[in-house]
N, C-alpha and C. Protein backbone atom coordinates (compact mmCIF):
# COMPACT_ATOMS: atom_id res chain seq x y z
N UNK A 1 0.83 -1.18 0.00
CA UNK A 1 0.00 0.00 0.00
C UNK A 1 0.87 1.24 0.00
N UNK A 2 0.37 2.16 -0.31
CA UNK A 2 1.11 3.34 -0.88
C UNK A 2 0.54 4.58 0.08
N UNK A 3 1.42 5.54 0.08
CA UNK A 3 0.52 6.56 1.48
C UNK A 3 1.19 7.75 0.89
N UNK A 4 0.40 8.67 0.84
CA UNK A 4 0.90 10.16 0.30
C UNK A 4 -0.47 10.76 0.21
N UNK A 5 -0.26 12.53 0.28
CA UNK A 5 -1.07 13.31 0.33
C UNK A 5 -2.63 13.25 -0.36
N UNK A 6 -3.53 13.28 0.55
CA UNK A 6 -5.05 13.13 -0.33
C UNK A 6 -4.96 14.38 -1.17
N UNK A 7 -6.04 13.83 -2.58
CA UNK A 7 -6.43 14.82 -3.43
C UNK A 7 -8.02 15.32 -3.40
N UNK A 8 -8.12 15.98 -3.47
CA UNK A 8 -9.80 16.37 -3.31
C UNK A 8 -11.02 15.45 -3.68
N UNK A 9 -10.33 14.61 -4.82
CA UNK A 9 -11.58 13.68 -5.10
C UNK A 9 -11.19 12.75 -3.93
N UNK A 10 -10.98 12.32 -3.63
CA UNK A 10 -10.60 11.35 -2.33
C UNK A 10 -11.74 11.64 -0.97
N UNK A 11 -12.05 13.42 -0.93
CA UNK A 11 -13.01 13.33 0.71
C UNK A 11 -14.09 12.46 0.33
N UNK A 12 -14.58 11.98 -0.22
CA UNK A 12 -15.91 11.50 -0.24
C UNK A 12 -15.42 10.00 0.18
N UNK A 13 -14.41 9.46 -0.02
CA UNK A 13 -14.11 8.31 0.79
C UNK A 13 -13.39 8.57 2.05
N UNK A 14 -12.80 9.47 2.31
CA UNK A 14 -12.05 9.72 3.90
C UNK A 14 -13.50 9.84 4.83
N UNK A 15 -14.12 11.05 3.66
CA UNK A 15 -15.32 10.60 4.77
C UNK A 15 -16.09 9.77 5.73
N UNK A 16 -15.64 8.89 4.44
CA UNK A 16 -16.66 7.46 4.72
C UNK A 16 -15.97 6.82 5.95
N UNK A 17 -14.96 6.48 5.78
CA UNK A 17 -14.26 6.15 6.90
C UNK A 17 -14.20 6.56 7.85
N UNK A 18 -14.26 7.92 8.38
CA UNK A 18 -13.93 8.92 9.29
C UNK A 18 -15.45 9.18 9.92
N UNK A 19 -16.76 8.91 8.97
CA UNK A 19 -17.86 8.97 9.67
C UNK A 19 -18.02 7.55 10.20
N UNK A 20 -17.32 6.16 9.67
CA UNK A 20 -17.81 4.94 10.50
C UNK A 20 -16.89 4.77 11.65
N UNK A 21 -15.86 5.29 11.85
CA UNK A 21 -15.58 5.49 13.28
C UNK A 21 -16.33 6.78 14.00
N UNK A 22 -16.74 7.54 13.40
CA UNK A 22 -17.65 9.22 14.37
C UNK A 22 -18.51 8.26 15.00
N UNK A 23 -19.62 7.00 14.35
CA UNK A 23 -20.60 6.69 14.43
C UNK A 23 -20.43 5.88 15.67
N UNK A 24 -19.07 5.01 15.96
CA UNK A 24 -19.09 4.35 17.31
C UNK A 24 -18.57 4.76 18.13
N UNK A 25 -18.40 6.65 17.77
CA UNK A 25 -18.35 7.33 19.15
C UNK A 25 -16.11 7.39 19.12
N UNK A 26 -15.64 6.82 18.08
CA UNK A 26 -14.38 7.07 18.25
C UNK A 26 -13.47 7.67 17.80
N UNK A 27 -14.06 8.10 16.81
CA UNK A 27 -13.41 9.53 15.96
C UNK A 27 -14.28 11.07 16.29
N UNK A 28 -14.11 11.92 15.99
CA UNK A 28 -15.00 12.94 16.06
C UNK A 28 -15.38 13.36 14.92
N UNK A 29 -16.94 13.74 14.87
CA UNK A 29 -17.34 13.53 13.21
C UNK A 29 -16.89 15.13 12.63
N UNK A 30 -16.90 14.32 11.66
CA UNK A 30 -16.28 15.51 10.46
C UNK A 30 -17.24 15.86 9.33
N UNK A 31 -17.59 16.56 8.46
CA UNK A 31 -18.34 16.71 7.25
C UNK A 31 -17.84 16.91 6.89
N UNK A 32 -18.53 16.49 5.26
CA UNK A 32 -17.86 16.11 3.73
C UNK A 32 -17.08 17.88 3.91
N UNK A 33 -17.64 18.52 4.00
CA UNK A 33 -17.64 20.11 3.87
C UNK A 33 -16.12 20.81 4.24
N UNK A 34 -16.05 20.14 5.57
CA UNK A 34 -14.68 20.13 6.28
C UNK A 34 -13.69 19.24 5.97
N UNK A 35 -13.99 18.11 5.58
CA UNK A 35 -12.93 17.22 4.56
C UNK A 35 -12.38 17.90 3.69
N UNK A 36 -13.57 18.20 2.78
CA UNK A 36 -12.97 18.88 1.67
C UNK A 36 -11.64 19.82 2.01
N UNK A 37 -12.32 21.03 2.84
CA UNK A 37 -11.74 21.65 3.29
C UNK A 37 -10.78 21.78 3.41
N UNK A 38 -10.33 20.87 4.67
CA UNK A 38 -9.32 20.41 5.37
C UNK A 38 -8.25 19.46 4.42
N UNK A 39 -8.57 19.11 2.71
CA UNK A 39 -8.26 18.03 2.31
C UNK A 39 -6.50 17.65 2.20
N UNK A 40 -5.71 19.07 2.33
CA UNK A 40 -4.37 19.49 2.19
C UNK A 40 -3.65 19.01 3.78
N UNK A 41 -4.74 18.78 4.54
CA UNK A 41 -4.02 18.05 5.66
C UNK A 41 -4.18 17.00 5.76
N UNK A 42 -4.70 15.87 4.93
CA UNK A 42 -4.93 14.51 5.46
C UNK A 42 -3.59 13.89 4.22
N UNK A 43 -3.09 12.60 4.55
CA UNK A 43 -2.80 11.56 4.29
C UNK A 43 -3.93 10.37 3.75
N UNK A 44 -3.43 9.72 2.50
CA UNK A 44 -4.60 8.87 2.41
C UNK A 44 -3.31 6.94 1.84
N UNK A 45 -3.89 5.99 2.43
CA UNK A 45 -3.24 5.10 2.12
C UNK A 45 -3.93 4.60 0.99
N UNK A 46 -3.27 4.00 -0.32
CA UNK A 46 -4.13 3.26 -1.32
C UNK A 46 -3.54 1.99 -1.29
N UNK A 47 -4.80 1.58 -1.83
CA UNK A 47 -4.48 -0.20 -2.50
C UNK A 47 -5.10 -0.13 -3.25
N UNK A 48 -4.57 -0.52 -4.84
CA UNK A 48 -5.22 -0.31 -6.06
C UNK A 48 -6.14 0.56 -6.34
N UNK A 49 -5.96 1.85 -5.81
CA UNK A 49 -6.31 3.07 -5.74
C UNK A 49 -8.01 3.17 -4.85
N UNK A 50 -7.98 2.71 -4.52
CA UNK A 50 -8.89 2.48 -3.46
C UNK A 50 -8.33 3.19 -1.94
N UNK A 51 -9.14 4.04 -1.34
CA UNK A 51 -8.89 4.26 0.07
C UNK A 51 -8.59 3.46 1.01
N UNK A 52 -7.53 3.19 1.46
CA UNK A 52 -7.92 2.20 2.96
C UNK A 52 -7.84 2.47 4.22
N UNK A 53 -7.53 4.22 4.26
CA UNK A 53 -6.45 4.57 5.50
C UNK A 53 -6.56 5.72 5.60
N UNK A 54 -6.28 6.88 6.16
CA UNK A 54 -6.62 8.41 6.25
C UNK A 54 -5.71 8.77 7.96
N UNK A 55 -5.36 9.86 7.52
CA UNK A 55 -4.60 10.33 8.65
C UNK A 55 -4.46 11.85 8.60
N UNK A 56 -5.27 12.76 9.17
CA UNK A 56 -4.58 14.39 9.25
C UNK A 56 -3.79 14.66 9.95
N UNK A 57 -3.23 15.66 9.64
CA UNK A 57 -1.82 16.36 10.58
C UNK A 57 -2.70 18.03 10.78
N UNK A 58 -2.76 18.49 11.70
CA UNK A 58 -3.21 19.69 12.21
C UNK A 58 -2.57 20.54 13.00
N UNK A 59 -2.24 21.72 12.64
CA UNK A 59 -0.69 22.54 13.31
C UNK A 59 -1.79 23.58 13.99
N UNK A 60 -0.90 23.62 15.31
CA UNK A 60 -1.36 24.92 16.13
C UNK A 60 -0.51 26.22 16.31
N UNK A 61 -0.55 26.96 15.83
CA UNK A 61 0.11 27.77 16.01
C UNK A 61 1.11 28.00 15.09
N UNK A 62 2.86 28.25 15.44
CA UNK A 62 3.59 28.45 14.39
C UNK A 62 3.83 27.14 13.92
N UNK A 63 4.56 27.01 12.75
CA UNK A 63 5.16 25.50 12.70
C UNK A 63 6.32 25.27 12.76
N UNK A 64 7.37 25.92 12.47
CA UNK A 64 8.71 26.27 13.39
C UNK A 64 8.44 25.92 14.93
N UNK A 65 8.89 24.60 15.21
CA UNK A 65 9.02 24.37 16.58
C UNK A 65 7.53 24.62 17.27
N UNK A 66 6.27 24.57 16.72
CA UNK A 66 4.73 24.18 17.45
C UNK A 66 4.51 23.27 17.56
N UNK A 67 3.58 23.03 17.66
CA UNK A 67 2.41 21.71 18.02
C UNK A 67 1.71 21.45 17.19
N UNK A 68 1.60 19.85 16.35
CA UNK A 68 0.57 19.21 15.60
C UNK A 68 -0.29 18.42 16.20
N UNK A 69 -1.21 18.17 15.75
CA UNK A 69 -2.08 16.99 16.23
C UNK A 69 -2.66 15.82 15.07
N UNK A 70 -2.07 15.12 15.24
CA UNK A 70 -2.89 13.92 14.46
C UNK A 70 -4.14 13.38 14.45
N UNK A 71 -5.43 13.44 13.49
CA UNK A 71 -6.29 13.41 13.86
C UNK A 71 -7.01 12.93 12.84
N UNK A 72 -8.21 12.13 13.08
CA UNK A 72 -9.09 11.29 11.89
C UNK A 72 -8.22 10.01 11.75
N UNK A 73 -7.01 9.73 12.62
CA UNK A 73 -6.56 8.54 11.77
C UNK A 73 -7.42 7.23 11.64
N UNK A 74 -8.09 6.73 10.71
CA UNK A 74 -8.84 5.39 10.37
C UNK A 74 -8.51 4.66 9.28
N UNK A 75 -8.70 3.24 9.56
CA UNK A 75 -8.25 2.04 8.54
C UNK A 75 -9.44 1.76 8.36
N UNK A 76 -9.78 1.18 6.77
CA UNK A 76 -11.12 0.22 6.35
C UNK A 76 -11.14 -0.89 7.31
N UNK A 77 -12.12 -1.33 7.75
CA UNK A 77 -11.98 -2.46 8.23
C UNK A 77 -11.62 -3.46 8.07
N UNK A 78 -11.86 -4.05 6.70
CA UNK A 78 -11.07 -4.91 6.39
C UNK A 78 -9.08 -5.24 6.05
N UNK A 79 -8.79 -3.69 6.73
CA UNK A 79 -7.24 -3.60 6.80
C UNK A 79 -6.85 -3.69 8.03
N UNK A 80 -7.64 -3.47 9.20
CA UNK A 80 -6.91 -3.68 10.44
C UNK A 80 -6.59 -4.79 10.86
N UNK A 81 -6.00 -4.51 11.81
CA UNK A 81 -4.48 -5.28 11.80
C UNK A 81 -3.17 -5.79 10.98
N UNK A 82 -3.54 -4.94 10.23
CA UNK A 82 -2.53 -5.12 9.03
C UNK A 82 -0.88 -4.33 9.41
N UNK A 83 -1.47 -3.37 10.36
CA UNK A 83 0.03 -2.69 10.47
C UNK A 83 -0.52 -0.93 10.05
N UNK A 84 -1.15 -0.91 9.01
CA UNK A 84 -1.53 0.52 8.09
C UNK A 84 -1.74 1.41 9.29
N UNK A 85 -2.88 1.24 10.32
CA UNK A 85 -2.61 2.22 11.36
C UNK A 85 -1.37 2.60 11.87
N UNK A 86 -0.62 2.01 11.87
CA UNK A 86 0.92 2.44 12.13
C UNK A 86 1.45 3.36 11.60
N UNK A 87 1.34 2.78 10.20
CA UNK A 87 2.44 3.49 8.80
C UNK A 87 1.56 4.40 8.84
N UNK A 88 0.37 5.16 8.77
CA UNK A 88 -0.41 6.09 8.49
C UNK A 88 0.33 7.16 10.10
N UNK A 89 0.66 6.53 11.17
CA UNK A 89 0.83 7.64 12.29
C UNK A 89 2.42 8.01 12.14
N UNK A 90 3.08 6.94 11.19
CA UNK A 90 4.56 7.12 11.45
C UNK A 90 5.05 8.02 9.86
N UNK A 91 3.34 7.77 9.38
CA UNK A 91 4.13 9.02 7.53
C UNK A 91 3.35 10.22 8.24
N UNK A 92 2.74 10.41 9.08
CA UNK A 92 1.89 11.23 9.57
C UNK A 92 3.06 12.74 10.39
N UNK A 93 3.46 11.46 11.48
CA UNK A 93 4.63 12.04 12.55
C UNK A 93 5.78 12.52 11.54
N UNK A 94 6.49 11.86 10.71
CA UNK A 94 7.22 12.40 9.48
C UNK A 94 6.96 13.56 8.96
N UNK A 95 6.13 14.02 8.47
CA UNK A 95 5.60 15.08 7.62
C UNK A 95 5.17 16.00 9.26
N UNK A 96 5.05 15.69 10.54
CA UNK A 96 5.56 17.03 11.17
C UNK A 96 7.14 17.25 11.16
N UNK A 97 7.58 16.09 10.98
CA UNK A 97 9.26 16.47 11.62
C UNK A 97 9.41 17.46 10.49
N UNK A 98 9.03 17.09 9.16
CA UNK A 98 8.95 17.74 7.50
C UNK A 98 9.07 19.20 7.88
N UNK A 99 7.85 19.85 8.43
CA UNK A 99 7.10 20.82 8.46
C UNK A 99 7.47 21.88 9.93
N UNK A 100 8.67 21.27 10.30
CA UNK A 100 9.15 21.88 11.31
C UNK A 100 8.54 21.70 13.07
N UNK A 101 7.27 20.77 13.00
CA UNK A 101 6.99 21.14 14.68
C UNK A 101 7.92 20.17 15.82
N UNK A 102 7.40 20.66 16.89
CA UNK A 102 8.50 20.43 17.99
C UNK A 102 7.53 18.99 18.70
N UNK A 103 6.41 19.30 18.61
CA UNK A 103 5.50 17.97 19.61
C UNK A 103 4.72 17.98 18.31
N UNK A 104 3.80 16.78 18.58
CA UNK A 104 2.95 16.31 17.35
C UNK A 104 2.21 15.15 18.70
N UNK A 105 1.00 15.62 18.79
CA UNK A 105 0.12 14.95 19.40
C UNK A 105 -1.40 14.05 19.25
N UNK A 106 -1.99 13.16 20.23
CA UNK A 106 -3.08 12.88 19.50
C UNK A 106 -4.10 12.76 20.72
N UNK A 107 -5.86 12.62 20.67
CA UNK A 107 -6.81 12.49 21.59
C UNK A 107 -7.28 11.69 21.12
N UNK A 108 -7.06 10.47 22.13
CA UNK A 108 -7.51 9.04 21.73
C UNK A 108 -8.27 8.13 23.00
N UNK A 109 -8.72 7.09 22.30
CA UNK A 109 -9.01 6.13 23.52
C UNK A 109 -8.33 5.02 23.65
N UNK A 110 -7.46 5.56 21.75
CA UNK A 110 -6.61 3.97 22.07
C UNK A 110 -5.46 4.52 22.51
N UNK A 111 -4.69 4.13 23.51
CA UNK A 111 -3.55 4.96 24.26
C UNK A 111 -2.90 3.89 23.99
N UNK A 112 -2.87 2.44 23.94
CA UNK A 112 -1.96 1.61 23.79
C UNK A 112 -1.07 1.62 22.64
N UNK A 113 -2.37 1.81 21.45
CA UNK A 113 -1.17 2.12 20.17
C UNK A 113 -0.55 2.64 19.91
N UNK A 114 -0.73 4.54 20.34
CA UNK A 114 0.14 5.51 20.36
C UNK A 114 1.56 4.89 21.05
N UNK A 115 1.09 4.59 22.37
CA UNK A 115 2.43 4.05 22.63
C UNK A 115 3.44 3.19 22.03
N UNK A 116 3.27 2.39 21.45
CA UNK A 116 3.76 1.74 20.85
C UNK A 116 4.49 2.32 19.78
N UNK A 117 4.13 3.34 19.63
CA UNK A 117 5.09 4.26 18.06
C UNK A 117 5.49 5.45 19.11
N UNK A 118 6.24 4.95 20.10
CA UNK A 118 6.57 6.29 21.12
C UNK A 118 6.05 7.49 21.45
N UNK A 119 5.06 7.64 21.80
CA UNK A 119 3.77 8.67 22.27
C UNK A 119 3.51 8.01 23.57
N UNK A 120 4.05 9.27 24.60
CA UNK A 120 3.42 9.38 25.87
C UNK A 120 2.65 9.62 26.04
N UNK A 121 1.80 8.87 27.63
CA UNK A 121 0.38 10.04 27.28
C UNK A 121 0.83 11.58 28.43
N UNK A 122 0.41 12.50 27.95
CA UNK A 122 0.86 14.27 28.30
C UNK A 122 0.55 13.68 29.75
N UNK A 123 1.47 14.67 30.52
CA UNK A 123 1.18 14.85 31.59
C UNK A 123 0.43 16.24 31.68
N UNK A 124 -0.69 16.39 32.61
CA UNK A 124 -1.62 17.10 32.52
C UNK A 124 -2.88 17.33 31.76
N UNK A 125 -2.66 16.28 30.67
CA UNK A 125 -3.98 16.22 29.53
C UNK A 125 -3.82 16.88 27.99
N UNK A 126 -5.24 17.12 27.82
CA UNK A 126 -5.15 17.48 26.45
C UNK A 126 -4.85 18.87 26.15
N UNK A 127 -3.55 18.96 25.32
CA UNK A 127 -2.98 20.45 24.78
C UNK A 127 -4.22 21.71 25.08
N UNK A 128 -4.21 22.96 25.89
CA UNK A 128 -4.79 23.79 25.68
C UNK A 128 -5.37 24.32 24.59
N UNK A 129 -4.82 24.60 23.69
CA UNK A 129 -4.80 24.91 22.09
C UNK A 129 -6.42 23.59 21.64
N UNK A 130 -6.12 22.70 21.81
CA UNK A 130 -7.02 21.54 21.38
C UNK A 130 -8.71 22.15 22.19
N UNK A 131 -8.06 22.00 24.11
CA UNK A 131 -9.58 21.97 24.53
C UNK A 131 -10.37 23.65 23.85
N UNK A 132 -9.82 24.34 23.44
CA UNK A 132 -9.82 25.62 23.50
C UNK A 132 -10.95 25.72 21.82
N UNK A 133 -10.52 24.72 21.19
CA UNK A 133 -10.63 24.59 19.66
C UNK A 133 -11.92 23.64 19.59
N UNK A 134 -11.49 22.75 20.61
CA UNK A 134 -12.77 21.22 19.84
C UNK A 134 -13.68 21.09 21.25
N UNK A 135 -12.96 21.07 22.47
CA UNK A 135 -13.44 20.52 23.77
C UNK A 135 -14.67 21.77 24.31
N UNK A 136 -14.23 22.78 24.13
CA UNK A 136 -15.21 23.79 24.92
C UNK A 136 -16.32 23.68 24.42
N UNK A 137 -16.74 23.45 23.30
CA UNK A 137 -18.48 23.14 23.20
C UNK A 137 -18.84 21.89 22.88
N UNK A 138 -18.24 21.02 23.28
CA UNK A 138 -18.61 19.81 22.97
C UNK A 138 -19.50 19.22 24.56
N UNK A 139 -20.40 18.61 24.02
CA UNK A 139 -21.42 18.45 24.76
C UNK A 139 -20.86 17.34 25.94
N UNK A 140 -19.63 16.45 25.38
CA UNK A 140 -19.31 14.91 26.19
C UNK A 140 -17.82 16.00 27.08
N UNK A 141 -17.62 17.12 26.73
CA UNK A 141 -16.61 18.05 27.90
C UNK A 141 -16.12 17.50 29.08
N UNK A 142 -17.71 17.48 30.31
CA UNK A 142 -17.82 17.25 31.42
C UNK A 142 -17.68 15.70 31.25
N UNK A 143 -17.61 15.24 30.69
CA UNK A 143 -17.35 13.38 31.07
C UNK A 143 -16.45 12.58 29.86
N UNK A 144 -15.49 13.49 29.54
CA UNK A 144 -14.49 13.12 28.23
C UNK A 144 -13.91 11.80 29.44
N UNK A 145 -13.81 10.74 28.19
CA UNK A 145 -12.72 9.45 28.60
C UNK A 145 -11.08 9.66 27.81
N UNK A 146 -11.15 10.79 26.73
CA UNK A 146 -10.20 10.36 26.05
C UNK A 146 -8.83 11.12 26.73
N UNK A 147 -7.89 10.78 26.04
CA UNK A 147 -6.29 10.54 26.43
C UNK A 147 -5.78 11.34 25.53
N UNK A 148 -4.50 12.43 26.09
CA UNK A 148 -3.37 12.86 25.26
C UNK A 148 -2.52 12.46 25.12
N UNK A 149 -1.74 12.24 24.00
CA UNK A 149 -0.43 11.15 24.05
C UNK A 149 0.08 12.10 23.23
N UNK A 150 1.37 12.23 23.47
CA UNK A 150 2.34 13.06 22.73
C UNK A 150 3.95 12.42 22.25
N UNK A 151 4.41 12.78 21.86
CA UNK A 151 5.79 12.81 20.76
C UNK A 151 6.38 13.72 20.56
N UNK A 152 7.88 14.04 21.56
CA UNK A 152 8.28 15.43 21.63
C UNK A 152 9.20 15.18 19.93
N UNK A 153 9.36 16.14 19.31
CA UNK A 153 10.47 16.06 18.11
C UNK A 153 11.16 16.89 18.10
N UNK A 154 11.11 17.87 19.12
CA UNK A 154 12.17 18.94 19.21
C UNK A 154 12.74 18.83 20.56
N UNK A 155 14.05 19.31 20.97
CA UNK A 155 14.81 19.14 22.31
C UNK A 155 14.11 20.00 23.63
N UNK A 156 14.15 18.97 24.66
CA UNK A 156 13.07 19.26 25.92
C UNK A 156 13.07 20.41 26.24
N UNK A 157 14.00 21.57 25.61
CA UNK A 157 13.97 23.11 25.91
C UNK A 157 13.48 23.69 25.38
N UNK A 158 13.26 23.25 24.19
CA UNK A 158 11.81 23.77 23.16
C UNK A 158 11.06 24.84 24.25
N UNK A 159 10.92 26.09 23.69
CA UNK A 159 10.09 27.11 24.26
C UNK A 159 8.37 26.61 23.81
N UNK A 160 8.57 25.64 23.09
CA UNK A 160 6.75 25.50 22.01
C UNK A 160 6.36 24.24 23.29
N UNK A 161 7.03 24.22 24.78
CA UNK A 161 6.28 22.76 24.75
C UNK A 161 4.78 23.37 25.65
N UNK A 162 3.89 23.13 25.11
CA UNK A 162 2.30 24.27 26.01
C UNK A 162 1.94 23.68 26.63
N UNK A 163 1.06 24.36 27.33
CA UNK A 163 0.34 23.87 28.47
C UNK A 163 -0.87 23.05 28.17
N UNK A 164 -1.29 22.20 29.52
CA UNK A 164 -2.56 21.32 29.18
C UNK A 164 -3.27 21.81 29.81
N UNK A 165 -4.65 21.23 29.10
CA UNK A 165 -5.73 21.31 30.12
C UNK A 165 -6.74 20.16 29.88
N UNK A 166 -7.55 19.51 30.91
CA UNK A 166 -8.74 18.84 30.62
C UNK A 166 -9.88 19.24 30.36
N UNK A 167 -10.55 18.52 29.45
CA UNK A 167 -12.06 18.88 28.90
C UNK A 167 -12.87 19.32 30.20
N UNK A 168 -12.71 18.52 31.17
CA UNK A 168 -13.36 18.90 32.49
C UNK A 168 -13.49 20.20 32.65
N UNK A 169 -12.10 20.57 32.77
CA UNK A 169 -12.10 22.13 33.51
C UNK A 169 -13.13 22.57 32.72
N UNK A 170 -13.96 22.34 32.02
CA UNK A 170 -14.26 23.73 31.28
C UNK A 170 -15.53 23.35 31.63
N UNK A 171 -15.63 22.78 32.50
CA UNK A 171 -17.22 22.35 33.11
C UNK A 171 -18.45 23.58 33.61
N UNK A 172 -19.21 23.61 33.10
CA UNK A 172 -20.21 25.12 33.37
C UNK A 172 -21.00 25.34 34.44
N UNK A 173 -20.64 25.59 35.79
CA UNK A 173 -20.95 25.30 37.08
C UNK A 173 -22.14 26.81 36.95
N UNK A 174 -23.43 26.35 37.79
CA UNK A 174 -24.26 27.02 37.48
C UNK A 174 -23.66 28.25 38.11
N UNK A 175 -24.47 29.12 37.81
CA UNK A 175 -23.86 30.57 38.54
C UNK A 175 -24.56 31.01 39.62
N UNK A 176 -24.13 31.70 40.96
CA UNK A 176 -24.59 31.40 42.28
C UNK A 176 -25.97 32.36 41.97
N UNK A 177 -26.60 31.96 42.83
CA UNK A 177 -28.14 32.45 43.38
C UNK A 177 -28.26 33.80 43.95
């Protein structure tokens, strides 16, 4: 299988993929609209030109020494366990080292795999920048399960390494009486 940059005709299958994990609650859903969109940040794996794989890279801030986040990564089903989730996080993590950032992170539930391709999970939680972007109006905030796992790529003095925060904090405590 082959892995390099999606082309626009391609969202209508990242979609597809990216909405059958939204649907069991393990990706966060995306529209065709924002695929499109977004289409210059995803990765797409082929097999006989067929989709099997999808992976975005999402920069916060500068990219000289910032923060990415990896995100949407999904395999067809009939490819998992094949390994492709891997190669999709490790051409993924590549193309930040590419693009200059210092950490390259992800919000997951699978914390085991990240690890496995050297991703800690953050101490303190999910990148500020992230809850600030996706977490503050999201309705599951107050009872998020998911995990930050990170991958420093720049040296631990990096001025870019930011602060965390949990979806929690941003919990909307009624206002006093």
């Amino acid at each position: 299988m082959r892995i390099r940059r999606a082309r626009p005709a391609e969202a209508p299958a990242i979609h597809a993929l990216v909405a059958g994990y939204a649907g069991q609650g393990l990706l966060l859903p995306r529209t065709p609209e924002k695929i499109h969109a977004a289409i210059g940040d995803f990765l797409v794996a082929l097999d006989a030109g067929r989709v099997m794989g999808c992976a975005a890279l999402e920069f916060y801030g500068p990219r000289r020494g910032g923060l990415a986040e990896v995100r949407s990564l999904a395999v067809a089903p009939e490819a998992r366990g094949s390994g492709l989730g891997g190669r999709l996080l490790e051409a993924a993590v590549k193309q930040a080292r590419r693009q200059g950032a210092g950490r390259v992170f992800a919000v997951t539930r699978a914390a085991e795999f990240f690890e496995r391709h050297e991703f800690a999970r953050a101490p303190g939680g999910i990148p500020a920048e992230k809850v600030a972007r996706d977490c503050a109006n999201c309705s599951k905030a107050a009872t998020c399960r998911l995990e930050a796992l990170s991958r420093d790529l720049a040296p631990a003095h990096s001025p870019h390494m930011l602060p965390v925060l949990s979806p929690a904090s941003l919990r909307r405590e009624p206002a006093p009486a």
